[in-house]
C-alpha atoms as a PDB file:
ATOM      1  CA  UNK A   1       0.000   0.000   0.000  1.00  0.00           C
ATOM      2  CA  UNK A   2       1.240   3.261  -0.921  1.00  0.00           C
ATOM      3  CA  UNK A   3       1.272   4.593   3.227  1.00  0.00           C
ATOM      4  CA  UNK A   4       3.452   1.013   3.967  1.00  0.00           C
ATOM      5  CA  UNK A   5       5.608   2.627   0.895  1.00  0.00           C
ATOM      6  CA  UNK A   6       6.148   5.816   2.019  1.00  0.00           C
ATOM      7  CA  UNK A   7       6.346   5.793   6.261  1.00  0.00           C
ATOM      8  CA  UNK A   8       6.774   2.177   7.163  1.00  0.00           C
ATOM      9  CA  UNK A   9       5.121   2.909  10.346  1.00  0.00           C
ATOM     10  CA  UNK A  10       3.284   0.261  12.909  1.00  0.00           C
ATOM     11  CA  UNK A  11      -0.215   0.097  12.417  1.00  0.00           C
ATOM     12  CA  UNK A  12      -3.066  -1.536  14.366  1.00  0.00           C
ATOM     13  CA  UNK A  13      -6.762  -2.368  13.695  1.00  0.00           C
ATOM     14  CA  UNK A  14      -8.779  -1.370  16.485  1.00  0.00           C
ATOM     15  CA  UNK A  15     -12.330  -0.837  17.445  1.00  0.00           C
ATOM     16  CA  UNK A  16     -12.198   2.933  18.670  1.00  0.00           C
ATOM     17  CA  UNK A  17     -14.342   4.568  20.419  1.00  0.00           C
ATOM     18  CA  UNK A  18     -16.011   7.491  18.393  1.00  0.00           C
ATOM     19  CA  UNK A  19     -16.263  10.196  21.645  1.00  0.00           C
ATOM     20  CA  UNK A  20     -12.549   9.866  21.070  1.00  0.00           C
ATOM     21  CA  UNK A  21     -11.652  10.265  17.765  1.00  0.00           C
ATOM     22  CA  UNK A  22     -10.867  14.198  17.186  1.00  0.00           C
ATOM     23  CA  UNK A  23     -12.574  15.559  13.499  1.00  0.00           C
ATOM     24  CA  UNK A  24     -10.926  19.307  12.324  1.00  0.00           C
ATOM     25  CA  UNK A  25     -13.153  21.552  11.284  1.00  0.00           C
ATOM     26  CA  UNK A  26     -16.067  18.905  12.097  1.00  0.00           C
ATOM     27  CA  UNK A  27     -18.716  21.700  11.830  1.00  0.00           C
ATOM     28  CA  UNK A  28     -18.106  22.107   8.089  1.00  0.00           C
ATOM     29  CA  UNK A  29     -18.328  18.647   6.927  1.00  0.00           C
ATOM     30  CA  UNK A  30     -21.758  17.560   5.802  1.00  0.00           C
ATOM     31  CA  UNK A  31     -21.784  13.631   5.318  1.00  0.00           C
ATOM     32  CA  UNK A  32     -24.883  12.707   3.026  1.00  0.00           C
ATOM     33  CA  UNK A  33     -28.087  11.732   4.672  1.00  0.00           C
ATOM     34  CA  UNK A  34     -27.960   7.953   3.997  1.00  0.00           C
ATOM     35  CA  UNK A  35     -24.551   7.738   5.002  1.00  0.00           C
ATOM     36  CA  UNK A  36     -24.923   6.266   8.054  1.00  0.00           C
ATOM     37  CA  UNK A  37     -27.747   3.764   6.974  1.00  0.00           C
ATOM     38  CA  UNK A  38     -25.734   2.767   4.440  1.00  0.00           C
ATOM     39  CA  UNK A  39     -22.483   2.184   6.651  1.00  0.00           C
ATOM     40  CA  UNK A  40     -25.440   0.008   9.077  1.00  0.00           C
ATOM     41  CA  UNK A  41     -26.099  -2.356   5.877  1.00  0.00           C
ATOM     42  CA  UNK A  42     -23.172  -2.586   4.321  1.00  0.00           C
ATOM     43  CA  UNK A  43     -20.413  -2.313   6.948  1.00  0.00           C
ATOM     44  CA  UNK A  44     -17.200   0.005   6.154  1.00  0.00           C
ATOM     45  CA  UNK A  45     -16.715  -0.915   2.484  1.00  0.00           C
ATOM     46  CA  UNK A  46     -13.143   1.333   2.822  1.00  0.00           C
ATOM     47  CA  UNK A  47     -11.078   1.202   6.286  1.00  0.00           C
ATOM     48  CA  UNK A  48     -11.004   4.703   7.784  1.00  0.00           C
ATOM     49  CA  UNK A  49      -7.066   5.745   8.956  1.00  0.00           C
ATOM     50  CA  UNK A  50      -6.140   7.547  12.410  1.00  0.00           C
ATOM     51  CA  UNK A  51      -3.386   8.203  14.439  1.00  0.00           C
ATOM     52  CA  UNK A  52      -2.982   8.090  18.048  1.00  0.00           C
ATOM     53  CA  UNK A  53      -2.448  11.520  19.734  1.00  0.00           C
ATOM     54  CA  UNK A  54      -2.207  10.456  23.587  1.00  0.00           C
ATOM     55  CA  UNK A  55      -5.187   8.957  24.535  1.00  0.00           C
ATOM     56  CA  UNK A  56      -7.014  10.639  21.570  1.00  0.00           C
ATOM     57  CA  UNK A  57      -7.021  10.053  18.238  1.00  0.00           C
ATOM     58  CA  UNK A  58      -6.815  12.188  14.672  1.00  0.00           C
ATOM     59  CA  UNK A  59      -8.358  11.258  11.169  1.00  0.00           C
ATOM     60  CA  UNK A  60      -6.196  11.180   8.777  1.00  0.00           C
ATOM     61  CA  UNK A  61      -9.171   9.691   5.529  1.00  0.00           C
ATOM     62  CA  UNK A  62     -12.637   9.141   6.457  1.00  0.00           C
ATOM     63  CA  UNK A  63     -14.195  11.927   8.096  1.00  0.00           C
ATOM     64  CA  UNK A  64     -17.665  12.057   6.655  1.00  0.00           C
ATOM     65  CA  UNK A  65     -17.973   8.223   7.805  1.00  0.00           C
ATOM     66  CA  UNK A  66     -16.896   8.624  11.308  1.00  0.00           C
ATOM     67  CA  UNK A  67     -18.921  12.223  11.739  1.00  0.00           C
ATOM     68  CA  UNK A  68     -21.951  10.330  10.131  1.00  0.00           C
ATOM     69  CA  UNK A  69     -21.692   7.442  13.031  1.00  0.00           C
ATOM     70  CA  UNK A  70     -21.314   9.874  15.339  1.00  0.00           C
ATOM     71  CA  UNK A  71     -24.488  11.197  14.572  1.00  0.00           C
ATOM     72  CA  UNK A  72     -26.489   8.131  14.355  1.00  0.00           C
ATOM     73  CA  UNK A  73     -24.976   7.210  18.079  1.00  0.00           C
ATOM     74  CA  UNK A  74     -23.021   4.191  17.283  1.00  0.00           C
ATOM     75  CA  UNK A  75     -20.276   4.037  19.773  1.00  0.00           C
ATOM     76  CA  UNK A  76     -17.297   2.539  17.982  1.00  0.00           C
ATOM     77  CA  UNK A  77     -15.615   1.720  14.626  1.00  0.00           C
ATOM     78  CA  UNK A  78     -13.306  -0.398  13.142  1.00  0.00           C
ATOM     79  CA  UNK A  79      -9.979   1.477  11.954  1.00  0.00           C
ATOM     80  CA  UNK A  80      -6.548   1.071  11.020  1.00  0.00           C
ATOM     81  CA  UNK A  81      -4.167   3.185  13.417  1.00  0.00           C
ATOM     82  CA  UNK A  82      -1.406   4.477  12.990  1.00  0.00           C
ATOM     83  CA  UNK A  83       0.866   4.284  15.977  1.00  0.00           C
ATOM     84  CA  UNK A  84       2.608   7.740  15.663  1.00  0.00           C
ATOM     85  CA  UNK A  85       1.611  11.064  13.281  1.00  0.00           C
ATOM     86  CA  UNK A  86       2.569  11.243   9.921  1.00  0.00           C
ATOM     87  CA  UNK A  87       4.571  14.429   8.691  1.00  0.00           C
ATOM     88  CA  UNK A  88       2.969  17.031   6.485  1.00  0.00           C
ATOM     89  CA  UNK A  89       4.171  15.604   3.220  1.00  0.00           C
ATOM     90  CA  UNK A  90       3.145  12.214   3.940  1.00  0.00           C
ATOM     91  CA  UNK A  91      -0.005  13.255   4.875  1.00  0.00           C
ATOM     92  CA  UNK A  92      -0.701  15.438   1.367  1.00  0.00           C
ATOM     93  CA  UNK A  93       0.213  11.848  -0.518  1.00  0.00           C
ATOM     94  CA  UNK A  94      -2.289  10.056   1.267  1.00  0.00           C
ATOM     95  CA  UNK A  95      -4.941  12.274   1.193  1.00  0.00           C
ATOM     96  CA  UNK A  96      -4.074  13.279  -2.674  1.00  0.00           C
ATOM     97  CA  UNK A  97      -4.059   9.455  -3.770  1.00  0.00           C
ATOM     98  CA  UNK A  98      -7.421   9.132  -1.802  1.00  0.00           C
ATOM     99  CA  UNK A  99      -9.205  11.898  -3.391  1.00  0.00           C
ATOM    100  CA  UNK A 100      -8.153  10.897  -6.816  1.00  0.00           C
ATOM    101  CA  UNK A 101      -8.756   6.730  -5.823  1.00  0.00           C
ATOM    102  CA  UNK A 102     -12.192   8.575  -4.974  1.00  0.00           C
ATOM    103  CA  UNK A 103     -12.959  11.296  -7.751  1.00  0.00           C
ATOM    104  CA  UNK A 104     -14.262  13.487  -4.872  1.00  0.00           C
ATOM    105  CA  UNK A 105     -12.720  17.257  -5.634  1.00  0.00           C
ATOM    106  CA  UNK A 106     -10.259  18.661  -7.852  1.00  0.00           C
ATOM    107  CA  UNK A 107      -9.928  21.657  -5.946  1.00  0.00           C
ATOM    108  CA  UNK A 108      -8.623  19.634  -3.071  1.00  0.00           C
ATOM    109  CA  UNK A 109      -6.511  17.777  -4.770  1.00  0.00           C
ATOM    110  CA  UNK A 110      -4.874  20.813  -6.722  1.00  0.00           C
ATOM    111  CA  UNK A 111      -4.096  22.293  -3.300  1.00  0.00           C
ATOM    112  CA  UNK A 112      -2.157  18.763  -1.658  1.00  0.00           C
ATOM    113  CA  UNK A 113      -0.270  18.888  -5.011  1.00  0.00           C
ATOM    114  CA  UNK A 114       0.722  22.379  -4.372  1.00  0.00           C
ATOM    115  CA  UNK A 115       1.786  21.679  -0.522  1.00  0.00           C
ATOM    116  CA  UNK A 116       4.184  18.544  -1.398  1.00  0.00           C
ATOM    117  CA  UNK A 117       5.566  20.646  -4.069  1.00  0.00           C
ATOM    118  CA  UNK A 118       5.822  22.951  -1.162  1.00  0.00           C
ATOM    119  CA  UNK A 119       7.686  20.043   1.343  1.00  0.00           C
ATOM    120  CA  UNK A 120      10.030  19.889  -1.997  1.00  0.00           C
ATOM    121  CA  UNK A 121       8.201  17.447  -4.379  1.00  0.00           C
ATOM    122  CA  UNK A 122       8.265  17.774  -7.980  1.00  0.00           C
ATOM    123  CA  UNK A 123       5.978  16.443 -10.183  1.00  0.00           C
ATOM    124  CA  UNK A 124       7.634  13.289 -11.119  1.00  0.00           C
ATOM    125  CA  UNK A 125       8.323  12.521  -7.643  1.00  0.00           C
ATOM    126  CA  UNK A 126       4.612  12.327  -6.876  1.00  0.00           C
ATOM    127  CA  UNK A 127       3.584  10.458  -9.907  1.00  0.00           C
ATOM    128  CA  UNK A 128       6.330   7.520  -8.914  1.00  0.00           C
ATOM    129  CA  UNK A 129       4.582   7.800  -5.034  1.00  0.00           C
ATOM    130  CA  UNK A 130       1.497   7.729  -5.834  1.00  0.00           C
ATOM    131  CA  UNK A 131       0.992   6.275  -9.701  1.00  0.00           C
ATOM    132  CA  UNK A 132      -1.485   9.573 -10.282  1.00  0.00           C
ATOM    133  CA  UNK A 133      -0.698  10.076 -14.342  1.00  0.00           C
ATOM    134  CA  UNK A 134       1.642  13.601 -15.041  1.00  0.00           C
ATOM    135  CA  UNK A 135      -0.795  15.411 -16.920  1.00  0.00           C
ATOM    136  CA  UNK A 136      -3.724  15.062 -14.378  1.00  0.00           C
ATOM    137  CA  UNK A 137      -1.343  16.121 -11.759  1.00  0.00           C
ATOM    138  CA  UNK A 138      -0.302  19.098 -14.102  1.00  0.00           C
ATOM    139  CA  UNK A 139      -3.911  19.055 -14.946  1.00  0.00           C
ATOM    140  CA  UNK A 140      -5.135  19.874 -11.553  1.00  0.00           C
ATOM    141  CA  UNK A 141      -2.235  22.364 -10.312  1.00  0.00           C
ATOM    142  CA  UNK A 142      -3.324  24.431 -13.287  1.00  0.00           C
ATOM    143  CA  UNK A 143      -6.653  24.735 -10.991  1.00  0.00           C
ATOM    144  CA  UNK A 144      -4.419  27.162  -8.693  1.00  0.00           C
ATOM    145  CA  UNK A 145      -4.756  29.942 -11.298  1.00  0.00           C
ATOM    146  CA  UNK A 146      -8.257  30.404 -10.553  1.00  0.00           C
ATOM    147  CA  UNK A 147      -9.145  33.288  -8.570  1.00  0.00           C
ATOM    148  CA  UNK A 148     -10.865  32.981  -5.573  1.00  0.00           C
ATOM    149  CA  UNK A 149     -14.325  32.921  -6.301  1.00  0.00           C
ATOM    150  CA  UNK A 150     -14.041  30.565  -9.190  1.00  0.00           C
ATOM    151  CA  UNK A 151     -11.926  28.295  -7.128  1.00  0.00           C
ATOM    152  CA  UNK A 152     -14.930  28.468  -4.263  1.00  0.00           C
ATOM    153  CA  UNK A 153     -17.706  27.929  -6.813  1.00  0.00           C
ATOM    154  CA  UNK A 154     -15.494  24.537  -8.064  1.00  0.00           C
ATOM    155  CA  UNK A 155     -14.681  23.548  -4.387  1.00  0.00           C
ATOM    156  CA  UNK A 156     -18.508  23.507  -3.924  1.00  0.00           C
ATOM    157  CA  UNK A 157     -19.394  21.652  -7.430  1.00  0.00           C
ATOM    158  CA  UNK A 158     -20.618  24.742  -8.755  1.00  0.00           C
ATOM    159  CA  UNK A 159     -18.726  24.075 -11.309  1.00  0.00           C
ATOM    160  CA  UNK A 160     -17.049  21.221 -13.380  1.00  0.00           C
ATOM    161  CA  UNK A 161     -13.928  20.234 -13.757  1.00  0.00           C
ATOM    162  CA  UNK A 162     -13.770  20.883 -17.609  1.00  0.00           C
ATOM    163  CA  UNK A 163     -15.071  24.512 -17.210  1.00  0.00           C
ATOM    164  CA  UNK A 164     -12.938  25.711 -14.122  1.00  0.00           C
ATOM    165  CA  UNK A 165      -9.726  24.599 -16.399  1.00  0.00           C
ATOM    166  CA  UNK A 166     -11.111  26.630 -19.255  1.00  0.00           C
ATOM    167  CA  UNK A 167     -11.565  29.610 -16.955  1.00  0.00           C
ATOM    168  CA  UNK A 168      -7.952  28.998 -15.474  1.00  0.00           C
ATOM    169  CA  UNK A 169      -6.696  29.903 -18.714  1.00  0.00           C
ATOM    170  CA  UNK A 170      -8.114  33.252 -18.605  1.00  0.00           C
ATOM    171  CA  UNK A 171      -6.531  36.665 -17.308  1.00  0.00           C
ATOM    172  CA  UNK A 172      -7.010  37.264 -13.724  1.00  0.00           C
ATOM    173  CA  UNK A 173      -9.264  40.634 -15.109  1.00  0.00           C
ATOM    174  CA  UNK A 174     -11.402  38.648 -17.098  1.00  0.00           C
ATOM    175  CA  UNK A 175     -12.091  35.780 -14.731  1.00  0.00           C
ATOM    176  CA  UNK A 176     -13.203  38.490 -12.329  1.00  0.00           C
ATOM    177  CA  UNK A 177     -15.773  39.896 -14.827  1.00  0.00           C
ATOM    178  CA  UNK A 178     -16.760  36.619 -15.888  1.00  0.00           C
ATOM    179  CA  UNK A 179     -17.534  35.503 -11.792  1.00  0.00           C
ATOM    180  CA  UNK A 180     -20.362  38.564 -12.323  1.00  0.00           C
ATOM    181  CA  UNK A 181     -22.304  37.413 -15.027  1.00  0.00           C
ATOM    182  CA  UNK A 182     -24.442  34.217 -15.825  1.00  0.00           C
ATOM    183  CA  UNK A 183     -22.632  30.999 -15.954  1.00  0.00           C
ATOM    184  CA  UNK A 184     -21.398  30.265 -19.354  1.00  0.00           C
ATOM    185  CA  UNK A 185     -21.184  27.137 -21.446  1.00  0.00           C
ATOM    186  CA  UNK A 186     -17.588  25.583 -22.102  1.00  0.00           C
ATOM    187  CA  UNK A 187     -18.420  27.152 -25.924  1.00  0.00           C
ATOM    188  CA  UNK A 188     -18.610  30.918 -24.564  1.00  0.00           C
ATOM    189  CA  UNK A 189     -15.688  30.153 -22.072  1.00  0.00           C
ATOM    190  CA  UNK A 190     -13.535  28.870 -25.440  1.00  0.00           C
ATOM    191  CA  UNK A 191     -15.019  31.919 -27.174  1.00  0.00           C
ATOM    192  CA  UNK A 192     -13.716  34.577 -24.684  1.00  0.00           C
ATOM    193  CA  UNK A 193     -10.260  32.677 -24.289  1.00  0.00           C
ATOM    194  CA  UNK A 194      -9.963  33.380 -28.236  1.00  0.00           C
ATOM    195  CA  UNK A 195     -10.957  37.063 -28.051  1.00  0.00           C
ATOM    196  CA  UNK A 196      -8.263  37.433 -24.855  1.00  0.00           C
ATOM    197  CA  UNK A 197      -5.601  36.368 -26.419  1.00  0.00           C
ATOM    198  CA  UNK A 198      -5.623  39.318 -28.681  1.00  0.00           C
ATOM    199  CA  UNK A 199      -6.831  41.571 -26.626  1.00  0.00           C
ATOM    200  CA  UNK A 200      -5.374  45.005 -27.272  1.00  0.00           C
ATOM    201  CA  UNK A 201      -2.747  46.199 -24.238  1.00  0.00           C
ATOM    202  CA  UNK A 202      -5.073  48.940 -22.545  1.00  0.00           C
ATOM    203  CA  UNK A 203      -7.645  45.420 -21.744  1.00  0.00           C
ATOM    204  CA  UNK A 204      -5.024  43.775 -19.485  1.00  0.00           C
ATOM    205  CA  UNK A 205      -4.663  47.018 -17.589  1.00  0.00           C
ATOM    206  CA  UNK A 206      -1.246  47.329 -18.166  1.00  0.00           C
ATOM    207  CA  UNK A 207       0.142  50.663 -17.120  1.00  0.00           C
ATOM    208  CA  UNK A 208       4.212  50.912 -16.313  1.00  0.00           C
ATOM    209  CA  UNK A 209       6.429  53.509 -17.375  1.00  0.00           C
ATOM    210  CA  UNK A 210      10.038  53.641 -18.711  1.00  0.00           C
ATOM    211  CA  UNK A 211      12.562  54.507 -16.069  1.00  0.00           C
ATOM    212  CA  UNK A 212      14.071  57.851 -15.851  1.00  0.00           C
ATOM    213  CA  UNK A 213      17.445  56.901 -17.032  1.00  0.00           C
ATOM    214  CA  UNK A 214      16.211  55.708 -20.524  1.00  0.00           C
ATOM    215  CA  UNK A 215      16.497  58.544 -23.611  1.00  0.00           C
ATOM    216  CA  UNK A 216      13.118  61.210 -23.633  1.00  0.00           C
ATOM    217  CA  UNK A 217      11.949  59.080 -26.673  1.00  0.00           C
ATOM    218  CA  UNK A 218      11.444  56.441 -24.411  1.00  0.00           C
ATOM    219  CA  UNK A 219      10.105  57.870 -21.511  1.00  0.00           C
ATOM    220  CA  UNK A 220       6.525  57.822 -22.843  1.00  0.00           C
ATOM    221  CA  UNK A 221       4.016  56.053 -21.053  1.00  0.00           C
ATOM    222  CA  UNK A 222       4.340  52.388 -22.298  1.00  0.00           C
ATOM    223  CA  UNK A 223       1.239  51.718 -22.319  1.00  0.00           C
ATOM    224  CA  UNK A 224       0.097  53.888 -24.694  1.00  0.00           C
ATOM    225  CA  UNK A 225       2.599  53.399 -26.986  1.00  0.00           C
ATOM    226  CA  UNK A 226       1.469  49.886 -27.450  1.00  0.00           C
ATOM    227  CA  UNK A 227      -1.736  51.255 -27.903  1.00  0.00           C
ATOM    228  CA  UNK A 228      -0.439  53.141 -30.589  1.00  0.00           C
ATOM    229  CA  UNK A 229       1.480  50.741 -32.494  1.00  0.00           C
ATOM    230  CA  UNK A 230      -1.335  48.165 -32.067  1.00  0.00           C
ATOM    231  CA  UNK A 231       0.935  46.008 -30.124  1.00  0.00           C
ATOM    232  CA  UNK A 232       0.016  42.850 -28.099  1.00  0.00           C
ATOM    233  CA  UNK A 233       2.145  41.580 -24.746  1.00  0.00           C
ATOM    234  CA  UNK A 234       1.763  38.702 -22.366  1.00  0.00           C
ATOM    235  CA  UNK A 235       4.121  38.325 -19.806  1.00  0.00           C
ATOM    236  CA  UNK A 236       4.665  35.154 -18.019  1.00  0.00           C
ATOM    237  CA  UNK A 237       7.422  34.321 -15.121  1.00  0.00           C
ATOM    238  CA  UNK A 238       9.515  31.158 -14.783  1.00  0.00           C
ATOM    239  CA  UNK A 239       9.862  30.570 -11.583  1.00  0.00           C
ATOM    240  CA  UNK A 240      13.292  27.414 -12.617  1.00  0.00           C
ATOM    241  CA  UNK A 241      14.888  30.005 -14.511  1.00  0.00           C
ATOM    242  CA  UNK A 242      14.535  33.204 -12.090  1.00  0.00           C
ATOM    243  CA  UNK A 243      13.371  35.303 -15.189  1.00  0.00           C
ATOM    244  CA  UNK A 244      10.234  37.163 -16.705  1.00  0.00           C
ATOM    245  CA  UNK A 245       9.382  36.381 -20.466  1.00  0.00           C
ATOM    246  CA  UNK A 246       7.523  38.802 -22.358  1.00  0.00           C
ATOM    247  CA  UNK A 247       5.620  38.394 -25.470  1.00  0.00           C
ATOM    248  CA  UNK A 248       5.444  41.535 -27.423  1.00  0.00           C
ATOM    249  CA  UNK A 249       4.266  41.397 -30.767  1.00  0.00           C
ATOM    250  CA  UNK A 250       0.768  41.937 -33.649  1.00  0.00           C
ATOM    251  CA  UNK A 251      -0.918  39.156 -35.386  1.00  0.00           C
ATOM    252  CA  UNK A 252       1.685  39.077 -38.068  1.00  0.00           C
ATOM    253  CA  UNK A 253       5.057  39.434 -35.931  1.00  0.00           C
ATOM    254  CA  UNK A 254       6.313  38.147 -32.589  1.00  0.00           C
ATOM    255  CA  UNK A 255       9.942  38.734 -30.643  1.00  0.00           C
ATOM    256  CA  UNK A 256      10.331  36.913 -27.547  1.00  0.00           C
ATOM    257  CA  UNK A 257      12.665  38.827 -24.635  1.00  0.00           C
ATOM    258  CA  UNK A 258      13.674  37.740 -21.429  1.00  0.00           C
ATOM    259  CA  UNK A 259      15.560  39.711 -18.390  1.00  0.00           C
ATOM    260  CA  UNK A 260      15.069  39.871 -14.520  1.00  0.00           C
ATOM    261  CA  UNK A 261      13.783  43.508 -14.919  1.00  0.00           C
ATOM    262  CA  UNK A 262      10.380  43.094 -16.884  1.00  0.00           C
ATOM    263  CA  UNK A 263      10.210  46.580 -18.054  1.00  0.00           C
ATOM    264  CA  UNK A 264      13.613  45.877 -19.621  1.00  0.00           C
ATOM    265  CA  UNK A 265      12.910  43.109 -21.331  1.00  0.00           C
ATOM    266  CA  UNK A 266       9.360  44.374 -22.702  1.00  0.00           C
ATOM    267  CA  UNK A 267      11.421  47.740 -23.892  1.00  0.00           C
ATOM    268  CA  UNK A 268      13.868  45.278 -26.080  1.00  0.00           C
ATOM    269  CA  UNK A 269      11.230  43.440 -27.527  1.00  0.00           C
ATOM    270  CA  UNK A 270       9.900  46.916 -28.680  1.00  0.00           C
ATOM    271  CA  UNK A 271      12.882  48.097 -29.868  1.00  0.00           C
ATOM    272  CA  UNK A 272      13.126  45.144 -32.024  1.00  0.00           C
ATOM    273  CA  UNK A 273       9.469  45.597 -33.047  1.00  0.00           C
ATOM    274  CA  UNK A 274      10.539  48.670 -34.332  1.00  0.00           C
ATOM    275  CA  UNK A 275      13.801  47.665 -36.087  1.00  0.00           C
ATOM    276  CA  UNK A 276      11.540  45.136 -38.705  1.00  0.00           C
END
């Protein structure tokens, strides 16, 4: 099993007593209504996992089950137990391989993907853990560029899956004004992506000047003189190289720059604009 794998820790089955077993943020969890029944007919299809905390003990996968016993009175249930706590990066594997085992939220999952790479993961690392293919993994941490609202409305399956990674493509600006208006299809989402991507400069609310030092010529407000020149720029940073990248260019022509100092860099790939 993929916890044996990782911690080779002692664990124990044990009947445990539910007035013992300590749920975070318990009043936020809603188990379904015929949880419980269901658990009475069936039995615990799925073990649930704890640790022991002194004479107290800590869910690691499971809490809707136990929280859904507890309500229906039952006194104990069966678990596995771990004998001592996991650490934080063991925990985000387990509970990232048991959300995807279980299809139960992206928006979960994106955010254990983004603490082990955190604890000093990378993405190949977790897909030789935990078996989870690359490009769901890369899949799901695009999910992070979502602002808040849209990554709410997905957290609460407002949402699917297949929209929220359409609107993760989208500007920050535009996700915002899209969050006002009536939900749109996947088609209207694909639509607006299109139209963004050539969005004129003034859209993106771009609005830095040249530093002093440069010549007068080029002390002119830059975003205007993109305006202007009917110019285009999308700026992106990679974080492995240390560096900004900027796209400046029109339908027809495109010059790639990169420098540390963005404003640099965009100024370049104007000059070289210019130069064609």
């Amino acid at each position: 099993m993929l916890f044996e794998k990782l911690t080779q820790k002692q664990f124990t089955y044990e009947e445990v007593p539910l007035n013992k077993i300590t749920i975070e943020e318990e009043d936020r969890i809603k188990p379904p209504a015929f949880l419980a029944r269901n658990i009475k007919k069936l039995g615990l299809i799925h073990d649930v996992l704890l640790y022991k905390n002194g004479e107290n003990y800590h869910v690691l996968t499971g809490r809707k089950r136990i929280l859904s016993l507890k309500k229906s009175r039952v006194k104990t249930i069966p678990a596995k137990v771990l004998s001592e706590k996991p650490n934080n990066a063991e925990i985000a594997l387990i509970l990232l391989s048991e959300n995807f085992i279980r299809k139960s939220s992206p928006a979960q999952e994106a955010q254990q993907i983004k603490n082990l790479i955190e604890s000093g993961y990378s993405i190949e690392k977790i897909h030789k853990t935990t078996g989870i293919p690359i490009r769901m993994l890369k899949a799901r941490l695009k999910l992070l560029k979502l602002n808040q609202e849209w990554f709410e409305k997905l957290q609460k399956g407002e949402i699917t899956l297949s929209k929220a990674l359409k609107i993760a493509e989208l500007p920050e600006a535009v996700q915002k004004k899209l969050s006002g208006e009536k939900t749109k299809t996947i088609a209207e989402i694909e639509n607006q992506l299109r139209t963004t991507r050539l969005q004129p400069i003034e859209q993106i609310e771009l609005n830095w000047t040249v530093p002093e030092e440069k010549p007068q010529d080029k002390k002119q407000n830059l975003t205007q003189f993109l305006i202007r020149n009917n110019l285009y720029c999308q700026v992106t940073f990679i974080p492995v190289q240390g560096i900004f990248k900027a796209i400046v260019g029109t339908k027809k022509k495109k010059v790639i720059a990169e420098d540390k100092d963005i404003i640099t860099s965009i100024i370049k790939a104007i000059e070289k604009l210019k130069g064609r």
